[in-house]
Protein backbone atom coordinates (compact mmCIF):
# COMPACT_ATOMS: atom_id res chain seq x y z
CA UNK A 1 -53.41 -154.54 -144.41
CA UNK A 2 -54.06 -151.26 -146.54
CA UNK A 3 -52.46 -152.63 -149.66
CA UNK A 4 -54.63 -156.34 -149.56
CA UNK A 5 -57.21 -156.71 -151.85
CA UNK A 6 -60.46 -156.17 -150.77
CA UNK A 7 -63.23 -158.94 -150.58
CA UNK A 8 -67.36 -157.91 -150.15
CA UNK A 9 -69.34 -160.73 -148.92
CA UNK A 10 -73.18 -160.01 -149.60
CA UNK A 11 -75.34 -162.24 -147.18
CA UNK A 12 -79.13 -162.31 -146.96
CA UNK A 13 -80.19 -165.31 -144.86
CA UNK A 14 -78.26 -166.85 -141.34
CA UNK A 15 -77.15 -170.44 -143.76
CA UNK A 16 -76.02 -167.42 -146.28
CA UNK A 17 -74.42 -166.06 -143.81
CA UNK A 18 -72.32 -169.25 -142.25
CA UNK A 19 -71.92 -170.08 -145.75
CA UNK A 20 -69.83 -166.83 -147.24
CA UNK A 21 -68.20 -167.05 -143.73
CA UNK A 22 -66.94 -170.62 -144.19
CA UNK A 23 -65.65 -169.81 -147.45
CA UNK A 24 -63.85 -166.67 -146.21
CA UNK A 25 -62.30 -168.66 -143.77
CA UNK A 26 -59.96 -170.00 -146.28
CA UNK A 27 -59.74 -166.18 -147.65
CA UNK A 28 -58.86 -164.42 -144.11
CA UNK A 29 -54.86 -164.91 -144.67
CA UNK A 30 -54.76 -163.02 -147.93
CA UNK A 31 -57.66 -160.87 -148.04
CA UNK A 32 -59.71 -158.32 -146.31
CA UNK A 33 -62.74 -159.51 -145.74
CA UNK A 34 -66.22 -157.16 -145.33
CA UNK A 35 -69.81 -158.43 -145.25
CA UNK A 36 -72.68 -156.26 -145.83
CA UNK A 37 -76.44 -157.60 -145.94
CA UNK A 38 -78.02 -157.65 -149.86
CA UNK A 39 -79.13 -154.32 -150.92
CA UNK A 40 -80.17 -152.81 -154.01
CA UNK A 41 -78.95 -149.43 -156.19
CA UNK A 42 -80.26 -146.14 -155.77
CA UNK A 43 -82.66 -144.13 -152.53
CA UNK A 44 -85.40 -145.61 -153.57
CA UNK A 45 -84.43 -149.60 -153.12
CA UNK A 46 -82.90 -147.99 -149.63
CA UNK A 47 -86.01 -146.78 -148.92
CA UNK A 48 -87.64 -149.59 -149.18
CA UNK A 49 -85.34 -151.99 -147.55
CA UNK A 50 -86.05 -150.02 -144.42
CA UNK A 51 -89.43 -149.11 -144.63
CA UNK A 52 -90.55 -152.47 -143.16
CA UNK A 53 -92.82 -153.64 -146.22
CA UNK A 54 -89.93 -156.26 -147.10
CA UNK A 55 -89.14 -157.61 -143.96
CA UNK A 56 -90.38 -160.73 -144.57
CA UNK A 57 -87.64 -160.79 -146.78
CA UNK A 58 -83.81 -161.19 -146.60
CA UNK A 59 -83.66 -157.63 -148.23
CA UNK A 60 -85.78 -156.05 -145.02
CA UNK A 61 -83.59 -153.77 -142.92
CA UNK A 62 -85.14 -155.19 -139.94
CA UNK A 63 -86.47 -158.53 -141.01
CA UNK A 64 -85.50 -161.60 -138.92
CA UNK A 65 -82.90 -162.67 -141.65
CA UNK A 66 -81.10 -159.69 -141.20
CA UNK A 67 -81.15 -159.72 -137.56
CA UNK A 68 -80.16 -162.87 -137.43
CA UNK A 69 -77.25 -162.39 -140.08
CA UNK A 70 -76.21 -159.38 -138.06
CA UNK A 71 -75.80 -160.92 -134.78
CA UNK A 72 -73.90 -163.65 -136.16
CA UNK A 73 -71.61 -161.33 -137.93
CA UNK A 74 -71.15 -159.41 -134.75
CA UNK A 75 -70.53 -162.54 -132.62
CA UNK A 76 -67.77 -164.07 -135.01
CA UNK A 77 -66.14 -160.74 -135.00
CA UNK A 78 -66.56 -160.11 -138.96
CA UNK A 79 -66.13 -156.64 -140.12
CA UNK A 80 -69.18 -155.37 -141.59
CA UNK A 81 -69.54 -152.76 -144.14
CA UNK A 82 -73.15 -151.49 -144.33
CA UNK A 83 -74.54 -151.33 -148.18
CA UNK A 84 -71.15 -151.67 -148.88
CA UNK A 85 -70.16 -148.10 -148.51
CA UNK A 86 -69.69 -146.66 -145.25
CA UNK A 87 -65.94 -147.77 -144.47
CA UNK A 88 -65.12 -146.01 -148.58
CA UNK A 89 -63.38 -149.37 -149.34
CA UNK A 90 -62.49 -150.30 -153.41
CA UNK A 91 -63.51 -153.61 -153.51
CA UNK A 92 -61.85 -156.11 -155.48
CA UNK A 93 -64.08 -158.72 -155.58
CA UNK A 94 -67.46 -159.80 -154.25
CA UNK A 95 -68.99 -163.02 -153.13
CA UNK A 96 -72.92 -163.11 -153.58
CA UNK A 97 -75.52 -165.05 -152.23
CA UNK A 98 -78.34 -163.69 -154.86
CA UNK A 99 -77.99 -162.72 -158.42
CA UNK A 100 -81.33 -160.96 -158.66
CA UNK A 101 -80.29 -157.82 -157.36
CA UNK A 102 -76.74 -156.99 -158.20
CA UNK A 103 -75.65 -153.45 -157.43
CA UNK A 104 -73.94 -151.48 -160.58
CA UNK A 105 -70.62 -150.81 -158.33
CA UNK A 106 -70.53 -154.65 -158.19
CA UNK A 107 -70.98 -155.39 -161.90
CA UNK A 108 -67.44 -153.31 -162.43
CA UNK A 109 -65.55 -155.74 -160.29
CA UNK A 110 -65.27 -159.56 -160.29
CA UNK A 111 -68.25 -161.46 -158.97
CA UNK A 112 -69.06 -164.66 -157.68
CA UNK A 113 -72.17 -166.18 -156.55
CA UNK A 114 -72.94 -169.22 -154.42
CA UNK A 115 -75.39 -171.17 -154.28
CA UNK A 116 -77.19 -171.40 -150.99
CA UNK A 117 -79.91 -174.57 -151.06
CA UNK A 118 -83.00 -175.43 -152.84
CA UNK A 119 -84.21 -172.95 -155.44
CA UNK A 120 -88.15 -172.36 -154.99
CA UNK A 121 -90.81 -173.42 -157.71
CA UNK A 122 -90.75 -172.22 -160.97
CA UNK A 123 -94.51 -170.97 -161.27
CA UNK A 124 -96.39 -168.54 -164.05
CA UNK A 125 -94.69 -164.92 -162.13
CA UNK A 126 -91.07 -166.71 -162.62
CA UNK A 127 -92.11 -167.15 -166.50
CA UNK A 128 -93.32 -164.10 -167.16
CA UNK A 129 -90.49 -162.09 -165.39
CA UNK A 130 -88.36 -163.65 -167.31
CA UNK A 131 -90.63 -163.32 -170.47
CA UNK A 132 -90.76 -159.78 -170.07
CA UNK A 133 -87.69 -159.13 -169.43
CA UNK A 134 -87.81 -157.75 -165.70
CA UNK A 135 -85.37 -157.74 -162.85
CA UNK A 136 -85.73 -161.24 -160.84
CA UNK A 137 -86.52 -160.08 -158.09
CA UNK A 138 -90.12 -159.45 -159.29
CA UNK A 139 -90.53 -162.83 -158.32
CA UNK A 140 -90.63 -162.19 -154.93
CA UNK A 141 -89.49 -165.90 -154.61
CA UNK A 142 -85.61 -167.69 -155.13
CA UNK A 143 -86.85 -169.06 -158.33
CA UNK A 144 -84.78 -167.19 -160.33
CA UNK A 145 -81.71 -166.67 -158.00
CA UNK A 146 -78.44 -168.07 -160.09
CA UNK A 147 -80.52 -167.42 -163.67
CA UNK A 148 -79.70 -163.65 -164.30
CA UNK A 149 -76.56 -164.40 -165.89
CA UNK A 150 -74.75 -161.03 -163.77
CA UNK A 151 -72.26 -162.45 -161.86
CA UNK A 152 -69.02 -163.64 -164.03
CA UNK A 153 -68.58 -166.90 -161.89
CA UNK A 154 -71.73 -169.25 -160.38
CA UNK A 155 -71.01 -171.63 -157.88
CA UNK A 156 -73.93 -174.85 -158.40
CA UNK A 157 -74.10 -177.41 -155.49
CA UNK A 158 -74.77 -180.12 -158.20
CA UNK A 159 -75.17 -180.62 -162.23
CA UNK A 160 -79.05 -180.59 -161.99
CA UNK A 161 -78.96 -177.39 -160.91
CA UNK A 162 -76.53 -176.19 -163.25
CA UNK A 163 -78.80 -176.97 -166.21
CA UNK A 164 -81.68 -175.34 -164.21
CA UNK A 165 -79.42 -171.72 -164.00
CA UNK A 166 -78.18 -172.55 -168.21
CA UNK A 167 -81.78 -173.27 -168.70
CA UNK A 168 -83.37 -170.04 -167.12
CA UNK A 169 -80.89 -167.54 -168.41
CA UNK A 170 -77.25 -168.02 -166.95
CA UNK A 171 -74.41 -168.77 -169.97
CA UNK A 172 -73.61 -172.78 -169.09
CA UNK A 173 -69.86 -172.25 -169.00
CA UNK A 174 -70.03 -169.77 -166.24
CA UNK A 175 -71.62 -172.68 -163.71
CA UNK A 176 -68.89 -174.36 -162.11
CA UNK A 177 -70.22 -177.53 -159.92
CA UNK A 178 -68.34 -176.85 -156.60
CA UNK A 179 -70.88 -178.29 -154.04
CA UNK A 180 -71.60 -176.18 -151.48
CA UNK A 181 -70.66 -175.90 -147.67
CA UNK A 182 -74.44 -175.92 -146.36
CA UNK A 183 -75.00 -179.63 -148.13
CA UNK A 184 -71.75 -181.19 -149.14
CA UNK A 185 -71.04 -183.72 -145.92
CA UNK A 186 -74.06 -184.91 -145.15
CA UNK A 187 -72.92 -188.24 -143.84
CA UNK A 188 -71.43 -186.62 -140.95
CA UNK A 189 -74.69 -185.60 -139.06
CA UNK A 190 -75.42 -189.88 -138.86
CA UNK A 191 -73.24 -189.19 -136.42
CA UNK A 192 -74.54 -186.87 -134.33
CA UNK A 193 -76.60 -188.65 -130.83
CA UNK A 194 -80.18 -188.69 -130.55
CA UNK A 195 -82.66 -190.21 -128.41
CA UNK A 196 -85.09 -191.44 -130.07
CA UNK A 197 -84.83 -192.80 -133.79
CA UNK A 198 -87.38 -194.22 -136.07
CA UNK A 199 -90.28 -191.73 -135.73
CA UNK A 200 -91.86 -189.44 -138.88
CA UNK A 201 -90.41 -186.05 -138.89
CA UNK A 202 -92.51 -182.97 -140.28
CA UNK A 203 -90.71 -180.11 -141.37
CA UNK A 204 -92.83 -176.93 -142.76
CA UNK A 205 -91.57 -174.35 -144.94
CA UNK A 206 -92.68 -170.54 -144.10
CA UNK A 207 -95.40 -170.51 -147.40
CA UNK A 208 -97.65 -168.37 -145.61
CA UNK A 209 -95.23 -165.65 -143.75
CA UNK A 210 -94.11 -164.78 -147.88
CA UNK A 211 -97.17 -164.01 -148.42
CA UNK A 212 -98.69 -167.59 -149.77
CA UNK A 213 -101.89 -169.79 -149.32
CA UNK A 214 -101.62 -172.85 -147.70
CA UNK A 215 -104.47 -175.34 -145.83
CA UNK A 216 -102.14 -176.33 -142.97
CA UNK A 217 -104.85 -178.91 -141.33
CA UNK A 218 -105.10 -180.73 -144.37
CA UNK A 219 -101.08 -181.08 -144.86
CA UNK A 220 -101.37 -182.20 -141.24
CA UNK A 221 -104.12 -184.82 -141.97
CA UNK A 222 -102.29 -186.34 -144.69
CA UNK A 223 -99.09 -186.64 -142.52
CA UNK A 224 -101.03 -188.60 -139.83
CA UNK A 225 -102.11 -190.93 -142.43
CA UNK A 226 -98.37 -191.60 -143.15
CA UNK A 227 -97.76 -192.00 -139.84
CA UNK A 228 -100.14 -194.44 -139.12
CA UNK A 229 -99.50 -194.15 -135.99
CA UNK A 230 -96.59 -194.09 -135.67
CA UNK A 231 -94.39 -191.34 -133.46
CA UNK A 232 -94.32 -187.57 -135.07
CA UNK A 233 -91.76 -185.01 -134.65
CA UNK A 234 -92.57 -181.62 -135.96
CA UNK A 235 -90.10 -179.14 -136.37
CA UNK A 236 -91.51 -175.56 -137.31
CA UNK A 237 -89.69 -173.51 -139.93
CA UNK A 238 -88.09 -170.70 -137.32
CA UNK A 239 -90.43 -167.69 -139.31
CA UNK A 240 -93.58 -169.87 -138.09
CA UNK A 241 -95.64 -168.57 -135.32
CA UNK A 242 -95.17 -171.04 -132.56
CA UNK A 243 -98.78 -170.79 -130.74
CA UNK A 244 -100.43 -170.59 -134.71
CA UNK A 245 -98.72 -173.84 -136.00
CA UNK A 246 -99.16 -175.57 -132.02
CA UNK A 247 -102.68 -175.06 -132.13
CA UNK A 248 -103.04 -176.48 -135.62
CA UNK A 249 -100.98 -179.47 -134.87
CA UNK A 250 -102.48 -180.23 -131.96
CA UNK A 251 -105.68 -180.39 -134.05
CA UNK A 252 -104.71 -183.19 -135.64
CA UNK A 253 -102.03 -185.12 -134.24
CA UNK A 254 -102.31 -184.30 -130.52
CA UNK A 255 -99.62 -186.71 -129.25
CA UNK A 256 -96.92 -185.37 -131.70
CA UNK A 257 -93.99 -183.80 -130.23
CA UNK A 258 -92.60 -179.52 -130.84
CA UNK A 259 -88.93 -179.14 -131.29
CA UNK A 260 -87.97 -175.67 -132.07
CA UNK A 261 -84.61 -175.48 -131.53
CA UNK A 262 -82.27 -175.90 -134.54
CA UNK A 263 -81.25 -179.15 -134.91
CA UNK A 264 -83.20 -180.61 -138.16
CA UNK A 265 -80.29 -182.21 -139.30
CA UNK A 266 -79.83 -184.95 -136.69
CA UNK A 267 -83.80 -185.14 -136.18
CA UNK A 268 -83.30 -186.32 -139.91
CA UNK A 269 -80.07 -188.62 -139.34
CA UNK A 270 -82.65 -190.52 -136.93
CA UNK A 271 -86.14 -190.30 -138.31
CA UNK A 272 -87.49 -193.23 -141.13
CA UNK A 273 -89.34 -190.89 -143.06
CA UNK A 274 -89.25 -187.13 -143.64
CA UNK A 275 -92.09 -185.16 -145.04
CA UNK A 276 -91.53 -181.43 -146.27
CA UNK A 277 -93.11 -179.33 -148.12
CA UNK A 278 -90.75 -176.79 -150.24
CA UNK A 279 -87.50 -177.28 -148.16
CA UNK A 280 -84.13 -177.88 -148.61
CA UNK A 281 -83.81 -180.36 -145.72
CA UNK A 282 -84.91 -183.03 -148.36
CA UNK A 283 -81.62 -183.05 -149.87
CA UNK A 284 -80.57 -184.78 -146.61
CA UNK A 285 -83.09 -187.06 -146.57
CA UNK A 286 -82.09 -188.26 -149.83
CA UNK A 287 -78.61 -188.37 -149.14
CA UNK A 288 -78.63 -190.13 -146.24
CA UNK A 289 -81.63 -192.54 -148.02
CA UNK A 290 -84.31 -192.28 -146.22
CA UNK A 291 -88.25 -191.87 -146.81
CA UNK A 292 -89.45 -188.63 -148.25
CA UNK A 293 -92.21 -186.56 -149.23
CA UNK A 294 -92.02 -183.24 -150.80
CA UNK A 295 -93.79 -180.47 -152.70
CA UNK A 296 -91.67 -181.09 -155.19
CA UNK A 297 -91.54 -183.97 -157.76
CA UNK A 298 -89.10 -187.18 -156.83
CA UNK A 299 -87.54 -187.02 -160.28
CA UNK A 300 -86.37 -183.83 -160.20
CA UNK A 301 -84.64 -183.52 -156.81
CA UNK A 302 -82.60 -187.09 -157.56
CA UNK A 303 -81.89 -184.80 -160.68
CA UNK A 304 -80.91 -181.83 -158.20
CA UNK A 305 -79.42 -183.35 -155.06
CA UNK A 306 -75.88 -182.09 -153.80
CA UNK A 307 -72.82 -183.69 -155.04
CA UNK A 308 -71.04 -184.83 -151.68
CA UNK A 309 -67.69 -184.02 -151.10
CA UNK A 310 -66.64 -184.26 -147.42
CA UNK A 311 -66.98 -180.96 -146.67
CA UNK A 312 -64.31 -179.59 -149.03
CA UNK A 313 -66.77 -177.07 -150.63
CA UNK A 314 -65.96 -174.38 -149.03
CA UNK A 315 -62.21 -174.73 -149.74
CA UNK A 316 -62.87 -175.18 -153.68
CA UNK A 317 -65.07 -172.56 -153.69
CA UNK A 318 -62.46 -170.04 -151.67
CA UNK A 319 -59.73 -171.13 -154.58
CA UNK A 320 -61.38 -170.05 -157.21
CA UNK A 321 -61.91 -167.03 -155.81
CA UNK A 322 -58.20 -166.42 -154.93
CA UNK A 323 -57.22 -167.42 -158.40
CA UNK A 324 -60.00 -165.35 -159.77
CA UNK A 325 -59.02 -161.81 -157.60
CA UNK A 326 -55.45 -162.49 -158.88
CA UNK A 327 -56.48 -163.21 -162.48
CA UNK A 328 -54.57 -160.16 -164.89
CA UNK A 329 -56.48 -160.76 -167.62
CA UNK A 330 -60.26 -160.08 -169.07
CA UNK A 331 -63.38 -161.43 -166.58
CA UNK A 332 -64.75 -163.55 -169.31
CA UNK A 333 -61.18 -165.46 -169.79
CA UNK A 334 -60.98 -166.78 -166.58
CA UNK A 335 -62.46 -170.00 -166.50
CA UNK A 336 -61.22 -171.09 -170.02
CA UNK A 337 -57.38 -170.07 -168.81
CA UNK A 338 -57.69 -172.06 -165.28
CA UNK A 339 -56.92 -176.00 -165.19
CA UNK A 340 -58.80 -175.51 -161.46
CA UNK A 341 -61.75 -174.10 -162.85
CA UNK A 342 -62.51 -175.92 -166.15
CA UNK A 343 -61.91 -179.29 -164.41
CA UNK A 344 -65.47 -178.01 -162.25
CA UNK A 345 -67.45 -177.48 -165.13
């Protein structure tokens, strides 16, 4: 065990968090394998992270994300290394989940990062960080996560968002288009048993718990005039305040039914139409071809949606990373010297 390479596995969000598990999975023979929640360099980045003002973050000590993330590791019986440091491990390599704060210790070993899901907005702040020239975190959105161009391998879950990442700042032959594990079998969940089928699904997005402005009764007033009707299922985002977005619903369209529990997926297999606002749960929608309505424009999430591979994502993803921790030669050479990894590009 002491003389195995060493793989860190930096998680913000629970889907992060099953994600970089799934792909250590295939790791677990060969490797040690540590997770550690996102952090930044330095006291001050500490300081913050467990102050409480960022908790409605993924980089929040004490935020939901990380408790969440935590109790999952702790349940599946991962080994966790907090801020990466307090087992004094060399690590060898380290799988990320965000490239807008990379720590310096990382940026002397071999990175990869993954992408998770949908990548918010691009607005005016994600311009002018970038403009400007400062970290992308600034953002205080995902709109630049994959675009700083620090890790040495990216993971994209389709070509769309590859030339997004190339676009905003990442060098285009870094982005290999893997798929990844969160959206790369959607077919299977048509199988999953439901029911009811047929009805309009609603699924928010937590705009106004990160700090944005958002009329929910009129979003709610233009879903009932979709559904006509017709049967609604709403399923909160799980950072909504239950008796807030009740009471507002209930407003509107009083016979619509709450789910909370997690199981969008197969409420989505079932439904006929879908309407989201900035979520990734409209790349199933798509997939599996049903009715949707979105924040963002048609166009560009046909452009964006997830290549589908059965579920093999996580495997392809876990190879290059085996071939990439046993690579001899210079970071940069990598992809150019593998047959694997070039035939991804």
């Amino acid at each position: 065990m002491g003389d195995r390479k060493k793989i860190i596995c930096l998680v913000g969000s629970l889907n992060q968090t099953k994600q970089l598990h799934q792909i250590s999975n295939y790791l677990k023979d060969d490797f040690d394998i540590y997770f550690t929640q996102i952090f930044g360099d330095g006291m001050f980045l500490k300081m913050v992270a467990e102050s409480g003002i960022v908790d409605n973050t993924v980089f929040g000590r004490n935020s939901s994300f990380t408790i969440n993330s935590r109790d999952y590791i702790e349940s599946n019986n991962l080994q966790y290394d907090y801020r990466a440091n307090s087992r004094g491990i060399n690590y060898d390599l380290a799988l990320l989940s965000t490239d807008m704060i990379v720590p310096k210790e990382f940026r002397k070993i071999k990175t990869i990062w993954v992408q998770e899901g949908m990548i918010d907005k691009l607005g005016n702040m994600s311009r002018l960080v970038k403009k400007v020239g400062l970290p992308e975190f600034f953002t205080g959105d995902t709109s630049l996560n994959g675009t700083s161009n620090q890790a040495d391998i990216y993971c994209s879950m389709s070509f769309g968002y590859k030339d997004y990442f190339s676009q905003w700042g990442t060098k285009k032959e870094k982005i290999l288009v893997t798929g990844v594990p969160n959206f790369d079998n959607i077919a299977e969940f048509k199988n999953d048993s439901y029911h009811e089928s047929g009805f309009i699904l609603i699924a928010t997005s937590d705009i106004r718990e990160l700090g944005g402005n958002e009329n929910r009764t009129d979003f709610f007033e233009k879903c009932a005039k979709i559904a006509n009707g017709r049967k609604v299922i709403y399923k909160p985002h799980p950072n909504e305040s239950r008796e807030r977005v009740t009471k507002e619903l209930m407003h509107v369209i009083p016979n619509a039914e709450i789910i909370y529990k997690p199981i969008l997926d197969t409420l989505i297999a079932h439904c006929d139409t879908l309407i989201t606002q900035w979520s990734s749960s409209v790349y199933v929608g798509l997939v599996l071809g049903k009715t949707v309505y979105s924040y963002f424009p048609m166009e560009e999430l046909e452009a964006k949606k997830p290549i589908q591979n059965g579920g093999k994502s996580a495997e392809i993803i876990a190879n290059i990373a085996r071939e990439f921790i046993n690579h001899e030669g210079e970071k940069s050479d990598f992809i150019s010297q593998s047959t694997f990894a070039k035939s991804l590009l």
